[in-house]
N, C-alpha and C. Protein backbone atom coordinates (compact mmCIF):
# COMPACT_ATOMS: atom_id res chain seq x y z
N UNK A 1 11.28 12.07 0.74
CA UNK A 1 11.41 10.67 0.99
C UNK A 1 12.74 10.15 0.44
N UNK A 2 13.15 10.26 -0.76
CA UNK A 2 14.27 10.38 -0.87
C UNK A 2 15.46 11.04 -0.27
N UNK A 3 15.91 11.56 0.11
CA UNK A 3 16.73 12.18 1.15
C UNK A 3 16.71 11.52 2.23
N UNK A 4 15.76 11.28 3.03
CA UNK A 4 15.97 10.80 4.48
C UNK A 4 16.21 9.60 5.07
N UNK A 5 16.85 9.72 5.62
CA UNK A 5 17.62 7.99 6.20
C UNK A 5 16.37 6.79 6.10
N UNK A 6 15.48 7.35 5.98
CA UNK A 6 14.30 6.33 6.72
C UNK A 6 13.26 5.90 5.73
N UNK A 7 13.68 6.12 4.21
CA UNK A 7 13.14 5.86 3.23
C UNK A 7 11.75 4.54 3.28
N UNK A 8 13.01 3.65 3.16
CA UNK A 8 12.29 2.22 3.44
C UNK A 8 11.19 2.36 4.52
N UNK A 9 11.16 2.79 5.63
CA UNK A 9 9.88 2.44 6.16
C UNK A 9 9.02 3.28 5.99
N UNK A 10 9.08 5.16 5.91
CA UNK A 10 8.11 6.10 5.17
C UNK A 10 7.50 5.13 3.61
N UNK A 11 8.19 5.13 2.94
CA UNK A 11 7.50 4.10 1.71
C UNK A 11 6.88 2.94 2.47
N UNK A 12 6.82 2.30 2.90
CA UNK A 12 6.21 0.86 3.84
C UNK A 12 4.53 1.96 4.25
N UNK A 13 4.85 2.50 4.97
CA UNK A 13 3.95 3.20 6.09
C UNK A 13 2.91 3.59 4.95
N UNK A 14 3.09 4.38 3.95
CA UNK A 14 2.76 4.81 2.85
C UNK A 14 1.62 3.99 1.86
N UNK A 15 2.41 2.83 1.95
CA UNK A 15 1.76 1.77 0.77
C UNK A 15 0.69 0.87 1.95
N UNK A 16 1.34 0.95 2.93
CA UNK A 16 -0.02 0.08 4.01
C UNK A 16 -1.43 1.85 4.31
N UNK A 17 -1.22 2.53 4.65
CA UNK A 17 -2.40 3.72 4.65
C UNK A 17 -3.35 3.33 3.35
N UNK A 18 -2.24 3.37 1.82
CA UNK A 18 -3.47 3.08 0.73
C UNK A 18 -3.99 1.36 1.01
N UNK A 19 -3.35 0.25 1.47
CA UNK A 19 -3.91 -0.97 1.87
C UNK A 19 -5.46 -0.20 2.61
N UNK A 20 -5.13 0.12 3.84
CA UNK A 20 -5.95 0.83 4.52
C UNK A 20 -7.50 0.92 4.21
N UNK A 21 -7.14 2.44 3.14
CA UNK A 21 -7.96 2.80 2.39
C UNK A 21 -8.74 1.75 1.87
N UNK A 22 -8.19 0.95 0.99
CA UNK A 22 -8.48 0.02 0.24
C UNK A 22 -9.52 -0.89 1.20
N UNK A 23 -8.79 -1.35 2.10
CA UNK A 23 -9.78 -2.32 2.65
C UNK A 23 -11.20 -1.61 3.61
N UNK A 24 -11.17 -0.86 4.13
CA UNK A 24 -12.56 0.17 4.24
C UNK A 24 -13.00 0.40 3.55
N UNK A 25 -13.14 1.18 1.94
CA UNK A 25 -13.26 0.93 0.80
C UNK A 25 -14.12 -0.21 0.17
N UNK A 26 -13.69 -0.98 0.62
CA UNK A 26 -13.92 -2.55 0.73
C UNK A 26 -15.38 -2.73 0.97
N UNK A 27 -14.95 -2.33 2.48
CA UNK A 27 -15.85 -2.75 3.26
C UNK A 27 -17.42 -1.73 3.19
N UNK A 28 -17.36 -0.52 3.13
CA UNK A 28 -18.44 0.27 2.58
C UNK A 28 -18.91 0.50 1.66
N UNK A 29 -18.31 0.36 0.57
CA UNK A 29 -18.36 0.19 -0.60
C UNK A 29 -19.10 -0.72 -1.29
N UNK A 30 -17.76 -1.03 -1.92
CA UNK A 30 -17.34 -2.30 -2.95
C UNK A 30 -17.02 -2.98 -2.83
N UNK A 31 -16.74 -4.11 -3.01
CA UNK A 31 -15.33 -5.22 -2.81
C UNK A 31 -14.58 -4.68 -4.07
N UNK A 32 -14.83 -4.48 -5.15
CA UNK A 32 -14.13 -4.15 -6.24
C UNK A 32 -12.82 -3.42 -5.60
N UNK A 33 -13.63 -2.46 -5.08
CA UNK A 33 -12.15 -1.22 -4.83
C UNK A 33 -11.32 -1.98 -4.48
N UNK A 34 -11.18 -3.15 -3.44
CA UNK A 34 -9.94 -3.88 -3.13
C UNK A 34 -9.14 -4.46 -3.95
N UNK A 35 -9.94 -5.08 -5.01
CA UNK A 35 -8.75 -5.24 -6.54
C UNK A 35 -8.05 -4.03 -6.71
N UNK A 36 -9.03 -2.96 -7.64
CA UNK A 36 -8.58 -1.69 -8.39
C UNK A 36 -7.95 -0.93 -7.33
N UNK A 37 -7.58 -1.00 -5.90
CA UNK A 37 -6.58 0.31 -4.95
C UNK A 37 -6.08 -0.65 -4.51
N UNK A 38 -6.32 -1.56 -3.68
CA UNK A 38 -5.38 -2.19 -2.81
C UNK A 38 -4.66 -3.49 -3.68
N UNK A 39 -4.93 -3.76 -4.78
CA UNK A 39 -4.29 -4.56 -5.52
C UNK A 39 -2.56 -4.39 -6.05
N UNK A 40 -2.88 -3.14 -6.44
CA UNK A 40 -1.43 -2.23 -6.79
C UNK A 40 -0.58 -2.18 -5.37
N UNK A 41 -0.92 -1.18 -4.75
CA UNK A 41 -0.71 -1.08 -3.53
C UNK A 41 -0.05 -2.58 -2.56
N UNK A 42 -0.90 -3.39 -2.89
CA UNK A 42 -0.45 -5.19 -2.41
C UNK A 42 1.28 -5.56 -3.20
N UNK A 43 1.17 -5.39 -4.61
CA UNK A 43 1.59 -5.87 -5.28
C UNK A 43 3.37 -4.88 -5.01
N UNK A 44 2.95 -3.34 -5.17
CA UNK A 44 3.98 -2.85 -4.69
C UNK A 44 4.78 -2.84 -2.89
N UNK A 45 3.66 -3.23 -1.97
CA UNK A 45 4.54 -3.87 -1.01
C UNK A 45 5.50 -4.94 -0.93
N UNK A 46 4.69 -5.84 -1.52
CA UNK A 46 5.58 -7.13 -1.69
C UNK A 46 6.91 -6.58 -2.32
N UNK A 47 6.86 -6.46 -3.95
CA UNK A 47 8.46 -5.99 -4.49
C UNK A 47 8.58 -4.85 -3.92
N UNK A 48 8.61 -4.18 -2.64
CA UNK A 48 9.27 -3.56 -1.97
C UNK A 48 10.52 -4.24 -0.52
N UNK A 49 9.15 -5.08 -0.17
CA UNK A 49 10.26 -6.27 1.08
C UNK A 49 10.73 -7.03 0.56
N UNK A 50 10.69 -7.75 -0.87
CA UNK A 50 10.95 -8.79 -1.49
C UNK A 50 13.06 -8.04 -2.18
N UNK A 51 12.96 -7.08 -2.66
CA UNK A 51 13.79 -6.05 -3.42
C UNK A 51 15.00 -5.55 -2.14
N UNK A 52 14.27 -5.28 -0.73
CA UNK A 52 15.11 -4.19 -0.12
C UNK A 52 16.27 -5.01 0.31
């Protein structure tokens, strides 16, 4: 990921799959899991588009 021209959106693509997760998770689950996985995950998208 480093190396390749296309960083920024492999990382993007990356952090929305664990959103993903998170919100199915969610939904079969818990609601919890959506704090504890998709919370991080939320938090590192943003200072990712917010940063680039």
């Amino acid at each position: 990921m480093f190396l390749s021209e296309n960083s920024f959106e492999i990382a993007t693509l990356f952090i929305c799959f664990v959103i993903v997760a998170a919100l199915y998770g969610s939904l079969t689950s818990s609601i919890s899991i959506l704090f504890k996985q998709g919370g991080p995950a939320i938090l590192a998208l943003i200072s990712l588009l917010l940063f680039h």
